[in-house]
PDB file of N, CA and C in Angstrom:
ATOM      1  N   UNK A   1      -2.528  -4.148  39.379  1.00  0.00           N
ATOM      2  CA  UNK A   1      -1.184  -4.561  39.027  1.00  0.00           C
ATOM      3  C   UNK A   1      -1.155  -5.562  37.871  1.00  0.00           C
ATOM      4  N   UNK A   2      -1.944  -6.487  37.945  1.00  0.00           N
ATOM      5  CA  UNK A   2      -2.081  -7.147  36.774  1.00  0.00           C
ATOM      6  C   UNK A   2      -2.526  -6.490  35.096  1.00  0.00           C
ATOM      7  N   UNK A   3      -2.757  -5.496  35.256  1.00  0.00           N
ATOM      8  CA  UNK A   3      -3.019  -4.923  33.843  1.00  0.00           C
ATOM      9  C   UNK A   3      -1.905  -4.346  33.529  1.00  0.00           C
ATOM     10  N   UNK A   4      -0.527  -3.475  34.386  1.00  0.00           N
ATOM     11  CA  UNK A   4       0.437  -3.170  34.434  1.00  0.00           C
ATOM     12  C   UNK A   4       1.412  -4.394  33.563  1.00  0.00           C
ATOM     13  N   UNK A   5       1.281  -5.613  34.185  1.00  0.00           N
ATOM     14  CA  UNK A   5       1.718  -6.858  33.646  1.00  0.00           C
ATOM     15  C   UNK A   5       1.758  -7.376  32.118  1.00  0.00           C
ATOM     16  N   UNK A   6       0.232  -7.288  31.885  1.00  0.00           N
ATOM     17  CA  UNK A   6      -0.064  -7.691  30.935  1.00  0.00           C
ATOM     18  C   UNK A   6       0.476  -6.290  29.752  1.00  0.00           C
ATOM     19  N   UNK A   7       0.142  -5.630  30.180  1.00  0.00           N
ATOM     20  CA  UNK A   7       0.794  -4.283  29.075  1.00  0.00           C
ATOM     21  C   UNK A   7       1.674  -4.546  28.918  1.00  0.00           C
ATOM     22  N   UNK A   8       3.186  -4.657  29.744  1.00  0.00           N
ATOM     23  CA  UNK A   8       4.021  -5.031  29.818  1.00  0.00           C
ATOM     24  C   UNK A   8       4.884  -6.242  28.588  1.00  0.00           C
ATOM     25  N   UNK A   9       3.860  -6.757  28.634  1.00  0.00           N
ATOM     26  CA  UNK A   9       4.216  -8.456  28.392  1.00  0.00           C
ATOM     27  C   UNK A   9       3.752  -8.058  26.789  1.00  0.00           C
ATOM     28  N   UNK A  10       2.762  -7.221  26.517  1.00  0.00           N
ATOM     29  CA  UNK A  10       2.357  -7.269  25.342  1.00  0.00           C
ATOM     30  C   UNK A  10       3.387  -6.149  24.645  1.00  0.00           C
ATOM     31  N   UNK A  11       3.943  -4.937  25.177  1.00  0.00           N
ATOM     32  CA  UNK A  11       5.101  -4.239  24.779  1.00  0.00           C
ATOM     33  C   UNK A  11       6.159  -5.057  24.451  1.00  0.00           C
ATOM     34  N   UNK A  12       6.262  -6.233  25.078  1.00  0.00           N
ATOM     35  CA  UNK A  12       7.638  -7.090  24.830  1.00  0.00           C
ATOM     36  C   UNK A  12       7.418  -7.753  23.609  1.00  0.00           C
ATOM     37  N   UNK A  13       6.198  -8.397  23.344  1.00  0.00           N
ATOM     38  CA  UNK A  13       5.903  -8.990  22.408  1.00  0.00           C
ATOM     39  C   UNK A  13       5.965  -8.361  21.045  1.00  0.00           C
ATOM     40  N   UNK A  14       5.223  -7.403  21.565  1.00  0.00           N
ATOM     41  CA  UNK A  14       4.960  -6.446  20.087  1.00  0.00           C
ATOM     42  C   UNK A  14       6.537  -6.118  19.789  1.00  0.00           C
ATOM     43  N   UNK A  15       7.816  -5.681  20.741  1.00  0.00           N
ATOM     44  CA  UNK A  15       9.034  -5.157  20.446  1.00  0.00           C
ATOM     45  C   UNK A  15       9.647  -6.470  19.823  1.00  0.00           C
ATOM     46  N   UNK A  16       9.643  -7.479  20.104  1.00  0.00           N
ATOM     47  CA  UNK A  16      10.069  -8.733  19.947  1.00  0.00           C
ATOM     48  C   UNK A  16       9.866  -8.999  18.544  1.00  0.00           C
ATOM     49  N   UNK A  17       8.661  -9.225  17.976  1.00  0.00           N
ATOM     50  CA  UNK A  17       8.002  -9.505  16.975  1.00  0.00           C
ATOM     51  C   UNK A  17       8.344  -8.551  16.049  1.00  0.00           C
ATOM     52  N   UNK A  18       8.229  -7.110  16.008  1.00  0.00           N
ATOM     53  CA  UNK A  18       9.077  -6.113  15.475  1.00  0.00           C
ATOM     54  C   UNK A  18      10.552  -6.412  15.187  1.00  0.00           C
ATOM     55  N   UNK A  19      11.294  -6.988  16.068  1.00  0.00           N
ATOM     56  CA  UNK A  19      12.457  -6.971  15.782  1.00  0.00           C
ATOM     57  C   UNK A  19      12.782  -8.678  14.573  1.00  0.00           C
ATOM     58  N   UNK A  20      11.719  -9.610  15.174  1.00  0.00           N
ATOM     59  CA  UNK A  20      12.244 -10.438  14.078  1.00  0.00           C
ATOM     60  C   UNK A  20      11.452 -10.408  13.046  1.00  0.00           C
ATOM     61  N   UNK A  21      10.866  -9.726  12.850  1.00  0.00           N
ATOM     62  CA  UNK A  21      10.339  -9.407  11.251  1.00  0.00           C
ATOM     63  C   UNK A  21      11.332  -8.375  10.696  1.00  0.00           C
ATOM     64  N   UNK A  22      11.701  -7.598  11.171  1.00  0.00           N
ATOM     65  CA  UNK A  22      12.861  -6.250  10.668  1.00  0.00           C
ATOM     66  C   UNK A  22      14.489  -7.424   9.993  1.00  0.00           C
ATOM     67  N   UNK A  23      14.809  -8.349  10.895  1.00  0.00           N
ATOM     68  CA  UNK A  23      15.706  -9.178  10.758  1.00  0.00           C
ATOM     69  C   UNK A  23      15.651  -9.832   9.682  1.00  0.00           C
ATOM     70  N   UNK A  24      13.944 -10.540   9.585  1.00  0.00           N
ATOM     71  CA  UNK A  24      14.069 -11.318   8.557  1.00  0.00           C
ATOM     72  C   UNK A  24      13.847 -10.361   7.174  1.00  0.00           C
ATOM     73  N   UNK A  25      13.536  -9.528   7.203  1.00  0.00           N
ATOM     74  CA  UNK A  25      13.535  -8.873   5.706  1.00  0.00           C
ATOM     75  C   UNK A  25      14.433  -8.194   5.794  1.00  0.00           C
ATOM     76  N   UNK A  26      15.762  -7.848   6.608  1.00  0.00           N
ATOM     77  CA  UNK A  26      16.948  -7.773   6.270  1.00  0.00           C
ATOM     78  C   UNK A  26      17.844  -8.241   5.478  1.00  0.00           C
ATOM     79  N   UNK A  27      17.405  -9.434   5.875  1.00  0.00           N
ATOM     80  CA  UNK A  27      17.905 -11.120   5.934  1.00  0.00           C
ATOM     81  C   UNK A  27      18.056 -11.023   4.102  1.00  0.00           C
ATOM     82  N   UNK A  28      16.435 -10.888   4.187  1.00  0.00           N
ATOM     83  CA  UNK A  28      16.183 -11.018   2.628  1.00  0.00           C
ATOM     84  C   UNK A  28      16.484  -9.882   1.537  1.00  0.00           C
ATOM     85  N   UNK A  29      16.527  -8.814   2.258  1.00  0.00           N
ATOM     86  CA  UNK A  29      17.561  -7.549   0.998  1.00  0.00           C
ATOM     87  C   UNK A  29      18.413  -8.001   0.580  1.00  0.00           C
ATOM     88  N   UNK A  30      19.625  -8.507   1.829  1.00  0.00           N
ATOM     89  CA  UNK A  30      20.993  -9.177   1.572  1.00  0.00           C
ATOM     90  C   UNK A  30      21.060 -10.569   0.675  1.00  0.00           C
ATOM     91  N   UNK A  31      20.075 -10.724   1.058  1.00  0.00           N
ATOM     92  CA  UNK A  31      20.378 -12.403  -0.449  1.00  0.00           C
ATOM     93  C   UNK A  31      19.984 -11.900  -1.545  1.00  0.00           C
ATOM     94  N   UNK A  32      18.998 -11.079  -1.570  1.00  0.00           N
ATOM     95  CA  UNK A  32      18.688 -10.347  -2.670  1.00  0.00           C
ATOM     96  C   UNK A  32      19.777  -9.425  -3.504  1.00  0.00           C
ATOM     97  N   UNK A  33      20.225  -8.687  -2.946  1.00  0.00           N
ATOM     98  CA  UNK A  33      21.518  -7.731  -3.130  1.00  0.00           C
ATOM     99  C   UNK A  33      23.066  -9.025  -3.251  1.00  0.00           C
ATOM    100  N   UNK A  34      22.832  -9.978  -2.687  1.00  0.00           N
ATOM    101  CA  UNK A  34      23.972 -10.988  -3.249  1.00  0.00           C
ATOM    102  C   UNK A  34      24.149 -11.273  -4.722  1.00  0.00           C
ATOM    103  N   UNK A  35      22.594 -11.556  -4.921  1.00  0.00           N
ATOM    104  CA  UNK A  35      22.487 -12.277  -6.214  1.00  0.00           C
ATOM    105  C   UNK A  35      22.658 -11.405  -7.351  1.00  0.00           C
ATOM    106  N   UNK A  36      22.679  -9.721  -7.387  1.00  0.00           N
ATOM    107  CA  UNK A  36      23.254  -9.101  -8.073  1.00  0.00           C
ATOM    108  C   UNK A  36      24.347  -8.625  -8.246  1.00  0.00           C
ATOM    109  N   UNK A  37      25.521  -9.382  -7.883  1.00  0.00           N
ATOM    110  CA  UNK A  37      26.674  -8.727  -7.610  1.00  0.00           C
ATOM    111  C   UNK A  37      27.174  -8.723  -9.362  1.00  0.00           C
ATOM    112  N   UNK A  38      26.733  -9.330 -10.268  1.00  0.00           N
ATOM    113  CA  UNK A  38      27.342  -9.402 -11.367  1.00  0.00           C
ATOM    114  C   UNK A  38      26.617  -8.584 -12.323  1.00  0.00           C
ATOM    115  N   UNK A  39      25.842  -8.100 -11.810  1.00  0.00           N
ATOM    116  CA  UNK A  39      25.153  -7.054 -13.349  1.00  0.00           C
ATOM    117  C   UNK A  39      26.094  -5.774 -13.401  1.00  0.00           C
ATOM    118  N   UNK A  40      26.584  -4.964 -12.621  1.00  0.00           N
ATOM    119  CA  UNK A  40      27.421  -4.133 -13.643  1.00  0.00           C
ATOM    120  C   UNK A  40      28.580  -4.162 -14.874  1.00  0.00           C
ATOM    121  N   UNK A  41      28.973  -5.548 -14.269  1.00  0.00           N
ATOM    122  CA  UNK A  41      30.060  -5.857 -15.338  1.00  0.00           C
ATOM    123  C   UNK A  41      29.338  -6.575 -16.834  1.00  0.00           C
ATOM    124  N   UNK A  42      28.101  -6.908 -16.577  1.00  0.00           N
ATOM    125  CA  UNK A  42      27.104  -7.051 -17.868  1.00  0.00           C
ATOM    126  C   UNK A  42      26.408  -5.851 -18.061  1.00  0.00           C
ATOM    127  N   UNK A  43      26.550  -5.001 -17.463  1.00  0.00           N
ATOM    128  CA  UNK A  43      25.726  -3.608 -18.229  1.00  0.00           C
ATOM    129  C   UNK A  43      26.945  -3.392 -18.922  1.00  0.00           C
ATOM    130  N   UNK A  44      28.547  -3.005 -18.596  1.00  0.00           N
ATOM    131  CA  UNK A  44      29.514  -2.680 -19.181  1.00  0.00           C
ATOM    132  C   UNK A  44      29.438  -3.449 -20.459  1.00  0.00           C
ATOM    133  N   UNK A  45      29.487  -4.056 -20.664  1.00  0.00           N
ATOM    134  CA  UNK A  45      29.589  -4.745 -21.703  1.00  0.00           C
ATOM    135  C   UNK A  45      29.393  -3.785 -23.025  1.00  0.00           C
ATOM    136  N   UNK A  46      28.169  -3.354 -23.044  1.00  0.00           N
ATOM    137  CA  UNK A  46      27.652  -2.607 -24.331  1.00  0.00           C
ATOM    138  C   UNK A  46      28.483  -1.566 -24.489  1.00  0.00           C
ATOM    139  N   UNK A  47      29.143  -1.058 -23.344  1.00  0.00           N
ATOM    140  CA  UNK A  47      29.534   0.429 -23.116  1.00  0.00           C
ATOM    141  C   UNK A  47      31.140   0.079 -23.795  1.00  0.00           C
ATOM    142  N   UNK A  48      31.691  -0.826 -23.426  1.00  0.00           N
ATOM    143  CA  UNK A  48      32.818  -1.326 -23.668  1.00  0.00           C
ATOM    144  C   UNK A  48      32.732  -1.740 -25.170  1.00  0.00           C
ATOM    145  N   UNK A  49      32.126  -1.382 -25.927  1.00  0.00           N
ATOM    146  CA  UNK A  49      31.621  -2.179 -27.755  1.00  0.00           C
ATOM    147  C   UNK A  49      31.883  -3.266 -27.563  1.00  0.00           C
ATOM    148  N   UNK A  50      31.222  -4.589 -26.900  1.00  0.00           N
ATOM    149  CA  UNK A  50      30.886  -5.679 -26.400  1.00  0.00           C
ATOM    150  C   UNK A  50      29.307  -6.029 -26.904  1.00  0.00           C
ATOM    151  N   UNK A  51      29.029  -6.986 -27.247  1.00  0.00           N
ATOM    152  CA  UNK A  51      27.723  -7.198 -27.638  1.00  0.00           C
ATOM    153  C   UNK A  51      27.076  -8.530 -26.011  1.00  0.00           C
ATOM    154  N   UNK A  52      25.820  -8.440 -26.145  1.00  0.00           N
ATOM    155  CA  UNK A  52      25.472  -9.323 -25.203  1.00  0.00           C
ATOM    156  C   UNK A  52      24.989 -10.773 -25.912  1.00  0.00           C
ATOM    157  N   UNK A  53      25.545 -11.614 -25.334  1.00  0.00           N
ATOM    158  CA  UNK A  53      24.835 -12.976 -25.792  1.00  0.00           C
ATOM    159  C   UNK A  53      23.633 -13.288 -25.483  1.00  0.00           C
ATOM    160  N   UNK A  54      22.793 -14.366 -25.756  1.00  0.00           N
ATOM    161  CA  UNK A  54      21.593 -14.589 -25.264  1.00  0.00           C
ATOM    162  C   UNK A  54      21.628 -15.515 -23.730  1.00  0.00           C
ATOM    163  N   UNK A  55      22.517 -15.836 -23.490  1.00  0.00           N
ATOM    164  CA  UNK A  55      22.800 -15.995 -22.287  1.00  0.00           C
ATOM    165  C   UNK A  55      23.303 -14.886 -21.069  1.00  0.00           C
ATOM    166  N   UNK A  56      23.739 -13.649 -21.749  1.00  0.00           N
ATOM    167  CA  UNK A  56      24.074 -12.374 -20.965  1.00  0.00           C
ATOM    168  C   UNK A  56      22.699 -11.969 -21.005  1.00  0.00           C
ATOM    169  N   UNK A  57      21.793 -12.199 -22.000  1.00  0.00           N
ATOM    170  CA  UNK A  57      20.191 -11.465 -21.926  1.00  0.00           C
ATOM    171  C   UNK A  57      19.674 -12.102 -20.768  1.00  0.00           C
ATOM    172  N   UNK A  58      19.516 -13.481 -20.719  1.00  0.00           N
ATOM    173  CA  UNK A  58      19.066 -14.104 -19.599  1.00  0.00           C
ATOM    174  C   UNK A  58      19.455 -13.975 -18.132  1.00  0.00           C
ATOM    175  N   UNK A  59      20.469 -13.650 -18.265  1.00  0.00           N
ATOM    176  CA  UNK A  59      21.004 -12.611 -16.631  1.00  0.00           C
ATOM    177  C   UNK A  59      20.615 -11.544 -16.933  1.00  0.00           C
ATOM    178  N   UNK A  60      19.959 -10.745 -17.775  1.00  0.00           N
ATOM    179  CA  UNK A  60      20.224  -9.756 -17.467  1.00  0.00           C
ATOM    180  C   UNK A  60      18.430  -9.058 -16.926  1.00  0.00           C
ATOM    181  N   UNK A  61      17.616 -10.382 -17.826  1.00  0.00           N
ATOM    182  CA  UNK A  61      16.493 -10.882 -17.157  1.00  0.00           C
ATOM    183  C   UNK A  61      15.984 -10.900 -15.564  1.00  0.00           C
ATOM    184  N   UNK A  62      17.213 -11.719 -15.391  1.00  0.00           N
ATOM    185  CA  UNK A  62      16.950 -12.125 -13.791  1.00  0.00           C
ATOM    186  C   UNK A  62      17.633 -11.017 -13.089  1.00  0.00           C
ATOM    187  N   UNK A  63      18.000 -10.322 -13.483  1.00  0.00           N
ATOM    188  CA  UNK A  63      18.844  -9.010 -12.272  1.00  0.00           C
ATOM    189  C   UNK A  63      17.686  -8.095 -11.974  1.00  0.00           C
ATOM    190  N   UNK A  64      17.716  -8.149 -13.335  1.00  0.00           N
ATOM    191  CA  UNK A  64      16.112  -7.500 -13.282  1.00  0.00           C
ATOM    192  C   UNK A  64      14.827  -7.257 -12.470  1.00  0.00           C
ATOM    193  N   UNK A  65      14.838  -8.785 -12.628  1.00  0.00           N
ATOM    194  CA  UNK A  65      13.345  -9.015 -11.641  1.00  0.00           C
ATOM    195  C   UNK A  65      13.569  -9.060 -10.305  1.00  0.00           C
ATOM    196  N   UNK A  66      14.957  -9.638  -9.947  1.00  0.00           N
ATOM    197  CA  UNK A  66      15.170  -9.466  -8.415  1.00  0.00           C
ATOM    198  C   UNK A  66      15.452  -7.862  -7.942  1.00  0.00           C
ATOM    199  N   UNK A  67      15.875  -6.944  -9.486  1.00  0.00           N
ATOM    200  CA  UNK A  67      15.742  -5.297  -8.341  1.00  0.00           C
ATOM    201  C   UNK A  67      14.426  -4.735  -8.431  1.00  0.00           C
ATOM    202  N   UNK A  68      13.722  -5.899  -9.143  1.00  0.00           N
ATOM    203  CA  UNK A  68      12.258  -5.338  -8.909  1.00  0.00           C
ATOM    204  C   UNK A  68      11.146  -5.547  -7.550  1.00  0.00           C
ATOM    205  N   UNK A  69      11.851  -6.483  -7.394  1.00  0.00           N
ATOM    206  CA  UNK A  69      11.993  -7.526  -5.764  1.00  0.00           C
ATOM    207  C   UNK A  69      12.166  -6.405  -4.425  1.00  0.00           C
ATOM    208  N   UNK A  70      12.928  -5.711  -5.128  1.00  0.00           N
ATOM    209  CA  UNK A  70      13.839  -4.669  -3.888  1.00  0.00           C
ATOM    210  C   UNK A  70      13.003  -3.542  -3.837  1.00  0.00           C
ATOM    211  N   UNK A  71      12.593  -3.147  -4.760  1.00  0.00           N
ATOM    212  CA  UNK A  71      12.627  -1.453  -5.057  1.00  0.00           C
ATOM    213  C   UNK A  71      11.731  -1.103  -4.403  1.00  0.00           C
ATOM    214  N   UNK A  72      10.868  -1.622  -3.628  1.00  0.00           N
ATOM    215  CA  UNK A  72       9.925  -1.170  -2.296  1.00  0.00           C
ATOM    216  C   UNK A  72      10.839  -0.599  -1.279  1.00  0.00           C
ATOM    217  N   UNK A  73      12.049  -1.181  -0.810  1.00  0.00           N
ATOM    218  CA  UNK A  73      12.848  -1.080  -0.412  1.00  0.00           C
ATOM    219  C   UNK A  73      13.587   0.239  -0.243  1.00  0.00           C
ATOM    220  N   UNK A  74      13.936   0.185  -1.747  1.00  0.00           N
ATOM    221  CA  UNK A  74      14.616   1.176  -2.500  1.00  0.00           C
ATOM    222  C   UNK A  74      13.959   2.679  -2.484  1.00  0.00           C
ATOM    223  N   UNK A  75      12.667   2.727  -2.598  1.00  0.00           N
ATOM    224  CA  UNK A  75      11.594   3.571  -2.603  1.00  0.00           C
ATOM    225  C   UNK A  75      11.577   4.516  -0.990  1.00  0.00           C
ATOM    226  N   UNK A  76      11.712   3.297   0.134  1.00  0.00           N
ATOM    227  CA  UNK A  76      11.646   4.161   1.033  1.00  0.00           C
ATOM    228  C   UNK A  76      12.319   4.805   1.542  1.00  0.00           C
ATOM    229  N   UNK A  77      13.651   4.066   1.114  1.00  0.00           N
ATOM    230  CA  UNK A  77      14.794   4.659   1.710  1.00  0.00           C
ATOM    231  C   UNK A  77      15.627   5.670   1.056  1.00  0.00           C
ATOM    232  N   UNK A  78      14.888   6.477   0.101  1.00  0.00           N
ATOM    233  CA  UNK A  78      14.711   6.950  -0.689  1.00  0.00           C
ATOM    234  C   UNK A  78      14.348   8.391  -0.367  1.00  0.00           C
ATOM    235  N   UNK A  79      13.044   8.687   0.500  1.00  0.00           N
ATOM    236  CA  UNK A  79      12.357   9.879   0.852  1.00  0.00           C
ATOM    237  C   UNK A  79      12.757  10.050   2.240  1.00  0.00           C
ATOM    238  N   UNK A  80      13.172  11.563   2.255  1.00  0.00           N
ATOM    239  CA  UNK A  80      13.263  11.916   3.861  1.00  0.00           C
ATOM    240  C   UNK A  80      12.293  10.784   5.122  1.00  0.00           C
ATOM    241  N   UNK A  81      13.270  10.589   5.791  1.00  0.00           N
ATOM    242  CA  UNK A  81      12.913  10.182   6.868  1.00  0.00           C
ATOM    243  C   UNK A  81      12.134   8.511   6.701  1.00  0.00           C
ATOM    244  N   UNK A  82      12.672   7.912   5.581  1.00  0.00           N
ATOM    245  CA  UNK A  82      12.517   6.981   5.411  1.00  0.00           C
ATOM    246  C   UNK A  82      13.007   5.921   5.986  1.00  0.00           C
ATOM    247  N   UNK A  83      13.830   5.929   6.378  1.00  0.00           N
ATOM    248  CA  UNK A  83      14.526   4.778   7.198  1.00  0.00           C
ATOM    249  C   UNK A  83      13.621   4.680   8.725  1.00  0.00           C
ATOM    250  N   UNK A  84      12.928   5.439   8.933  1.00  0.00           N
ATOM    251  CA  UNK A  84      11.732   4.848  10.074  1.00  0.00           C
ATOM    252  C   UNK A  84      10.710   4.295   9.380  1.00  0.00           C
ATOM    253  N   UNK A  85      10.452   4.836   8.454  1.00  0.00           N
ATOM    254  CA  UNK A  85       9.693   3.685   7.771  1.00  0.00           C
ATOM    255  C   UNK A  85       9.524   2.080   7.269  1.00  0.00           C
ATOM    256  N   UNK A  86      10.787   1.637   7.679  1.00  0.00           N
ATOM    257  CA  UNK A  86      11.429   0.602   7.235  1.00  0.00           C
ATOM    258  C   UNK A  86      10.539  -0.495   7.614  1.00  0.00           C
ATOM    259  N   UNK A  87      10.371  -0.354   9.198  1.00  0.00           N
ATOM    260  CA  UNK A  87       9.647  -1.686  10.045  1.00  0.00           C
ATOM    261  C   UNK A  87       8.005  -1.914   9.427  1.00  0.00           C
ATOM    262  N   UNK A  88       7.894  -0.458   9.504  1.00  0.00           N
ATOM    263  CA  UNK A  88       6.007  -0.581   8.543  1.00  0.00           C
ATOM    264  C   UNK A  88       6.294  -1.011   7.068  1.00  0.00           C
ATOM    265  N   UNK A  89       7.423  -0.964   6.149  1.00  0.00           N
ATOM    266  CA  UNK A  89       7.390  -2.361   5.030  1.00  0.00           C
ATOM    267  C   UNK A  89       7.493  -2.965   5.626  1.00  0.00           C
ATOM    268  N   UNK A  90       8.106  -3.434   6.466  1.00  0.00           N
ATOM    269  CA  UNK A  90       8.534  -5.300   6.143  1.00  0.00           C
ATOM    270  C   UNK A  90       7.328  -5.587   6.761  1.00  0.00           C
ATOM    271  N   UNK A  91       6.569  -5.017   7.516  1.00  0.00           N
ATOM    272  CA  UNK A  91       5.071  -5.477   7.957  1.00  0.00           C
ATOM    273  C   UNK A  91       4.248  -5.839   6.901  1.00  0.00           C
ATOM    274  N   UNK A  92       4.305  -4.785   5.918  1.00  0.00           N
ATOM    275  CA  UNK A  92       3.214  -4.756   4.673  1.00  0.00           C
ATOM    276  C   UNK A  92       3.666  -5.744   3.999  1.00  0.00           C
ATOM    277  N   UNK A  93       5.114  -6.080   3.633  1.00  0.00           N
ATOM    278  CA  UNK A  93       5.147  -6.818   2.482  1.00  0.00           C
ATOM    279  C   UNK A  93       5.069  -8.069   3.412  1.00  0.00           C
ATOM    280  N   UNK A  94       5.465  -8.344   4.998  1.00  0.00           N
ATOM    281  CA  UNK A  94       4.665  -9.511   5.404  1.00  0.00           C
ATOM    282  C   UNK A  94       3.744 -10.104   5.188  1.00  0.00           C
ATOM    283  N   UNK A  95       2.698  -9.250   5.337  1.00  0.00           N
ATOM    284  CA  UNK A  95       1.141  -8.962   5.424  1.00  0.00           C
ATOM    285  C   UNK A  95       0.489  -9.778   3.624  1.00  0.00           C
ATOM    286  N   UNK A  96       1.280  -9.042   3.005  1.00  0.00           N
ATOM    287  CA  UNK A  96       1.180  -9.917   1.385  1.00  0.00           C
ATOM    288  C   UNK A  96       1.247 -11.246   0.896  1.00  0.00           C
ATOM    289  N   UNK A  97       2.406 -11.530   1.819  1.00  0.00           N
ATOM    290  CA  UNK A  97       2.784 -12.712   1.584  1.00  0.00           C
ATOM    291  C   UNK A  97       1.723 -14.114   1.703  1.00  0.00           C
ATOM    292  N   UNK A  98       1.220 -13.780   2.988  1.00  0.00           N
ATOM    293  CA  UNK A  98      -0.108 -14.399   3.585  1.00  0.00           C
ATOM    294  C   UNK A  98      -1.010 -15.034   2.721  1.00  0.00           C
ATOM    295  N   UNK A  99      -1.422 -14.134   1.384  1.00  0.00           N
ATOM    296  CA  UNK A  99      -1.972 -14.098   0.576  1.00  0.00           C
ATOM    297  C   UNK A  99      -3.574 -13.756   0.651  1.00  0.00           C
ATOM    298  N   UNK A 100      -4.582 -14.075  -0.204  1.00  0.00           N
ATOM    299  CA  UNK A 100      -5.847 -13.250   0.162  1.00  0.00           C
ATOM    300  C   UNK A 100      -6.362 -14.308   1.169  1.00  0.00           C
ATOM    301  N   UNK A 101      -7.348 -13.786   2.019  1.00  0.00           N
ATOM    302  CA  UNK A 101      -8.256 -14.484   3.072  1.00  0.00           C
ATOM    303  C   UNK A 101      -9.895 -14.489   1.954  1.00  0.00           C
ATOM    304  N   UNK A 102     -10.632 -15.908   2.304  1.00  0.00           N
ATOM    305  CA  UNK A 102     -11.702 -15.897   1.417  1.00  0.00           C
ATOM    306  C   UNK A 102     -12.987 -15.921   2.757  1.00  0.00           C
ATOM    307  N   UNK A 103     -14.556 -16.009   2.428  1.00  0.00           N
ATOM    308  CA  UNK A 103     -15.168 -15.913   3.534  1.00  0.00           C
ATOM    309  C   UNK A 103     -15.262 -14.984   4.286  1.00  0.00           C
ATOM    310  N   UNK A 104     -16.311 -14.863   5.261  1.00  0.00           N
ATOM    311  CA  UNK A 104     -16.736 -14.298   6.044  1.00  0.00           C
ATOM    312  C   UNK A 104     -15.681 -13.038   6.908  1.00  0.00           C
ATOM    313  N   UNK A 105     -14.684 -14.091   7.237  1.00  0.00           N
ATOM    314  CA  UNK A 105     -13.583 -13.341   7.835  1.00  0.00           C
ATOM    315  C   UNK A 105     -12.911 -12.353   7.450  1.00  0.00           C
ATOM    316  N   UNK A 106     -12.473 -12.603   5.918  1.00  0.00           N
ATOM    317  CA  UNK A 106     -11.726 -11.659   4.849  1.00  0.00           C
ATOM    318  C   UNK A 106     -12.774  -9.959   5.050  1.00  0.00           C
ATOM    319  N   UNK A 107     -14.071  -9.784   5.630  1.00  0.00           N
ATOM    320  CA  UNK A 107     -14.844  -8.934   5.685  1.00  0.00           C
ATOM    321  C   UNK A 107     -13.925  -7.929   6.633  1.00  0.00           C
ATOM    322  N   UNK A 108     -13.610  -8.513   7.637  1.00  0.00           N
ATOM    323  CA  UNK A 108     -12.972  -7.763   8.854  1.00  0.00           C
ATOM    324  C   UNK A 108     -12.107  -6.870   8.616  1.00  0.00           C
TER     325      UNK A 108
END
């Protein structure tokens, strides 16, 4: 009965832990996806015979790099049946974050 338990306890964990890692890189699409709310009306610009300033370049910089931020994202949800894939990113790009392990251990 006790191994019943412990399985148990470790299904909860593992579901648990799953769920607040899924949350928090939710979390983080949405601030991500906030901070671009203004680039279409600076892509218009050109389209509209509008020229960009060097201050419209510099947003247009940073929109940039934050949908470059995403597009892992973007990528999966992208290919059939991608949206189950979702929880295995936010694992991986967890997993990155960490950064490299040096030593003996990093072998494992």
């Amino acid at each position: 009965m006790p191994r019943a338990k412990d399985a148990n306890n470790r299904a909860r964990s593992a579901f648990r832990s799953l769920r607040e890692l899924t949350a928090r890189e939710k979390q983080v699409l949405i601030d991500e996806l906030m901070h671009v709310k203004g680039l279409m009306p600076l892509l218009m610009k050109q389209r509209n015979q509008q020229h960009w300033t060097a201050e419209d370049r510099v947003q247009l910089a940073s929109h940039m790099k934050r949908l470059s931020k995403i597009s892992p994202y973007l990528a999966v949800l992208a290919i059939p049946g991608g949206f189950l894939m979702l929880p295995a990113l936010a694992w991986w790009l967890d997993r990155r974050r960490g950064g490299r392990r040096t030593g003996p251990a990093a072998r494992l």
